[in-house]
C-alpha atoms as a PDB file:
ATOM      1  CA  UNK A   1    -190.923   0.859  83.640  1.00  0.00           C
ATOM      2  CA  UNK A   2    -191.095  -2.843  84.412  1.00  0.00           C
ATOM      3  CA  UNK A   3    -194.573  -4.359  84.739  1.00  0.00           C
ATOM      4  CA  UNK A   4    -196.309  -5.731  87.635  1.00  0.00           C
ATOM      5  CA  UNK A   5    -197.556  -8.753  88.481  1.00  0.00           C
ATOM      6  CA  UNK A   6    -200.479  -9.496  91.247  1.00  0.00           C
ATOM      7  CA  UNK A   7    -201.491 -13.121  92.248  1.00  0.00           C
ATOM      8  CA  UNK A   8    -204.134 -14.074  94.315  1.00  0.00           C
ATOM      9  CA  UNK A   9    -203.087 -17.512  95.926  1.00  0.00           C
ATOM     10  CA  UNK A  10    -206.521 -19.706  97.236  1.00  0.00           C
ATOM     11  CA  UNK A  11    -205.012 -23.026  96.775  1.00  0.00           C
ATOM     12  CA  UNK A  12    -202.277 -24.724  99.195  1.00  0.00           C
ATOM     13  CA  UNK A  13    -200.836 -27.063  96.461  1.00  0.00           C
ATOM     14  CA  UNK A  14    -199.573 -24.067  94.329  1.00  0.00           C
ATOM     15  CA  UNK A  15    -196.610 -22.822  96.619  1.00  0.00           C
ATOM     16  CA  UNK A  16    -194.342 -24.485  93.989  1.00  0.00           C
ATOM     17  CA  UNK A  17    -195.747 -22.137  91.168  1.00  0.00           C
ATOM     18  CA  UNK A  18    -195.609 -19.265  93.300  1.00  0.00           C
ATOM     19  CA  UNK A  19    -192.387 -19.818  93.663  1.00  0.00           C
ATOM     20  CA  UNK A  20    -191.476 -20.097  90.307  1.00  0.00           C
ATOM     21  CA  UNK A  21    -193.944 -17.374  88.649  1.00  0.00           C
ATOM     22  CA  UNK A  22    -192.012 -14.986  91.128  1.00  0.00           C
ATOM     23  CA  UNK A  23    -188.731 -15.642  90.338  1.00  0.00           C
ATOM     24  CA  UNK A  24    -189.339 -15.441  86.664  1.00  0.00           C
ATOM     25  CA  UNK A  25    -191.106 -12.332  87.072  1.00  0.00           C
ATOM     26  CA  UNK A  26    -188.866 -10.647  89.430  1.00  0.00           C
ATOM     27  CA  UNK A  27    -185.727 -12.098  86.545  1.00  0.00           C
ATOM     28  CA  UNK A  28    -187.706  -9.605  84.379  1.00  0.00           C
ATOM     29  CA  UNK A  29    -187.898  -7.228  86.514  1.00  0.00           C
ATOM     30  CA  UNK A  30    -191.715  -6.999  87.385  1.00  0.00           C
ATOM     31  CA  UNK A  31    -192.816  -5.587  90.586  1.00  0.00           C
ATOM     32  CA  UNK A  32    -195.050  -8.592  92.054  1.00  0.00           C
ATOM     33  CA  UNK A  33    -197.584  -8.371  95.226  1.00  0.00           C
ATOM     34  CA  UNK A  34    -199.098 -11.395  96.717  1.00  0.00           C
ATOM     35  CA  UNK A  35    -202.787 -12.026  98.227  1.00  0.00           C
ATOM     36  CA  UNK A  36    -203.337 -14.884 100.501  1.00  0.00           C
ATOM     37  CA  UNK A  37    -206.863 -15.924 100.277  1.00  0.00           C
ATOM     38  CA  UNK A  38    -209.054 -18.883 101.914  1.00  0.00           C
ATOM     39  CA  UNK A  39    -207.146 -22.353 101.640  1.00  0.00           C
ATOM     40  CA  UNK A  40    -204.074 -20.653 100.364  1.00  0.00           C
ATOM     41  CA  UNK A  41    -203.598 -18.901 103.843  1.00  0.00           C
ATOM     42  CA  UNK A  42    -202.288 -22.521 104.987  1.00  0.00           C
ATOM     43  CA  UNK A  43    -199.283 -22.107 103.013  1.00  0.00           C
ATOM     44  CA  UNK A  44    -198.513 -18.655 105.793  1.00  0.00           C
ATOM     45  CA  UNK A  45    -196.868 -22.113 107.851  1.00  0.00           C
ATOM     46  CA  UNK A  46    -194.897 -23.522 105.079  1.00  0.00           C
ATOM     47  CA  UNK A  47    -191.388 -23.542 106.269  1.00  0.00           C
ATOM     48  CA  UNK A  48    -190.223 -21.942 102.909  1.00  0.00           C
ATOM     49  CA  UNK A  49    -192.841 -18.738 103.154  1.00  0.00           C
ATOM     50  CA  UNK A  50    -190.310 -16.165 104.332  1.00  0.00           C
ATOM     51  CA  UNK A  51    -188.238 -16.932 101.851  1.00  0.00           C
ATOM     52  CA  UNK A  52    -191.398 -16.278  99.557  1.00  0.00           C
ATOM     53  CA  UNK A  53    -192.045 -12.900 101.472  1.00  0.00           C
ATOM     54  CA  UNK A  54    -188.289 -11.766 101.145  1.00  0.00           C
ATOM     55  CA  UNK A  55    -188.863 -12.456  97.089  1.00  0.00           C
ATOM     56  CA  UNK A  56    -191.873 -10.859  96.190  1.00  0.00           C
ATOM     57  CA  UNK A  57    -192.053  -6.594  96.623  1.00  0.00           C
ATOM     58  CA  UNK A  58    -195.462  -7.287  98.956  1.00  0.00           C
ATOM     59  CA  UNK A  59    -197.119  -9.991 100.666  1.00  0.00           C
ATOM     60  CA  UNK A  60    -200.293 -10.154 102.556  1.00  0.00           C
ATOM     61  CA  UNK A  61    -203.052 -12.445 103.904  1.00  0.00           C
ATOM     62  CA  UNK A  62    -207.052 -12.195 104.140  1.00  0.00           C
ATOM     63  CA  UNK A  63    -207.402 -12.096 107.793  1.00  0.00           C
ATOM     64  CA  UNK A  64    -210.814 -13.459 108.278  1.00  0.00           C
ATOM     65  CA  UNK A  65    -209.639 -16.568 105.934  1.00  0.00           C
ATOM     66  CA  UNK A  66    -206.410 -17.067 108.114  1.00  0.00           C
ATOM     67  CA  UNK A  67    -208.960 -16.950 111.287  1.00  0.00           C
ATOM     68  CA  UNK A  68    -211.372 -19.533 108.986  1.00  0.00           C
ATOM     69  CA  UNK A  69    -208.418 -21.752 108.536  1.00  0.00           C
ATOM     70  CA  UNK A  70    -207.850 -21.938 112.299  1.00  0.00           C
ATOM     71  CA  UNK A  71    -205.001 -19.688 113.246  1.00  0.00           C
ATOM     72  CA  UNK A  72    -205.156 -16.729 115.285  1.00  0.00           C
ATOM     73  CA  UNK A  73    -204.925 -13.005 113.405  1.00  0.00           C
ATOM     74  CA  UNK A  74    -202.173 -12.359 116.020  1.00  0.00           C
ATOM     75  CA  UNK A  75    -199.986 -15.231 115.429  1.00  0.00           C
ATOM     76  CA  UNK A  76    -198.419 -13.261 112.433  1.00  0.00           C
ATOM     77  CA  UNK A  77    -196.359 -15.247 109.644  1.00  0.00           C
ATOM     78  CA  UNK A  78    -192.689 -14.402 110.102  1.00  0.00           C
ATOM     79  CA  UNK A  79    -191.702 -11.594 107.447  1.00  0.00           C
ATOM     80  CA  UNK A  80    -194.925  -9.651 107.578  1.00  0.00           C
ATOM     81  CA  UNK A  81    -195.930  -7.135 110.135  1.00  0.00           C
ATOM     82  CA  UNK A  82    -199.447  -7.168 111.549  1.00  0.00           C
ATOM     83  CA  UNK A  83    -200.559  -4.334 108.992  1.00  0.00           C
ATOM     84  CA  UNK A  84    -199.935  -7.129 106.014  1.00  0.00           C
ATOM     85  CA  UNK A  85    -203.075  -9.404 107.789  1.00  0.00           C
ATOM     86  CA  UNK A  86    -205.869  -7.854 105.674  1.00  0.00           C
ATOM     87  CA  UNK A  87    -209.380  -7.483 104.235  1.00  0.00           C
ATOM     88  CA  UNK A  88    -209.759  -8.608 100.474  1.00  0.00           C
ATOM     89  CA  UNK A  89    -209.223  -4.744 100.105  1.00  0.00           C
ATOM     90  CA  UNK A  90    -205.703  -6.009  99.348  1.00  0.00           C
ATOM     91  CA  UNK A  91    -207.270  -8.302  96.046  1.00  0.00           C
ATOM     92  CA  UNK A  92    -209.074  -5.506  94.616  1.00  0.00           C
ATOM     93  CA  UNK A  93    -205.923  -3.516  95.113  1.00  0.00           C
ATOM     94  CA  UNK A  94    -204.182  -6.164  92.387  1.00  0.00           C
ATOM     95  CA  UNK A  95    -206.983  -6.471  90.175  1.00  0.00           C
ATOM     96  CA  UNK A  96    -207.248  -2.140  90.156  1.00  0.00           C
ATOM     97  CA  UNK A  97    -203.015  -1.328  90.332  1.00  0.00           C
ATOM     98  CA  UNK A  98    -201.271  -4.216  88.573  1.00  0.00           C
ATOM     99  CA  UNK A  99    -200.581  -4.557  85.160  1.00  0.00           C
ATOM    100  CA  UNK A 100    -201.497  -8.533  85.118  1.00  0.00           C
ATOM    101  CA  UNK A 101    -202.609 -10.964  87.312  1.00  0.00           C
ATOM    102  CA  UNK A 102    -203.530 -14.690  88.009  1.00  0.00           C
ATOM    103  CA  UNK A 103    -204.791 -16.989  90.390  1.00  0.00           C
ATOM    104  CA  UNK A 104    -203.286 -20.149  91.422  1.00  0.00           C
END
């Protein structure tokens, strides 16, 4: 079975190396889920985060840092469905059910 990857995503000026550790991982076949947190939630606006969404097997946000960051909860990032705006429930699930993980 191929391993997973989980990374937890607080900084805006990493989209690049999101980008890239997904691809590679996926290329090896790793299942990878991805936590927006705090500053990182700016990147939801990037024009190039669907495309991230439709890569990566899951993708969700911290609510309450979205809401911090000044968007509204309800103004959803296209590819995710309102269930993927989340608590950091969704960071301890990738620290508890992934095989490796990294922040960036």
């Amino acid at each position: 079975m191929a391993k997973s990857l989980g990374i937890f995503v607080t900084n805006p000026d990493n989209l690049k190396h999101v980008f890239g550790i997904t691809r590679a991982a996926k290329a090896k076949g790793s299942k990878v889920k991805i936590f927006f947190s705090w500053k990182g939630t700016l990147l939801a606006k990037d024009p190039s985060f669907p495309e991230l969404v439709s890569l990566a097997d899951d993708v969700s946000i911290c609510a309450d840092s979205y809401v911090k960051m000044g968007y509204d909860v309800k103004d959803v990032p296209p590819g995710l469905t309102p269930e993927k705006m989340a608590t950091q429930a969704q960071h301890g699930a990738i620290i508890e059910d992934y095989d490796c993980y990294m922040t960036l």
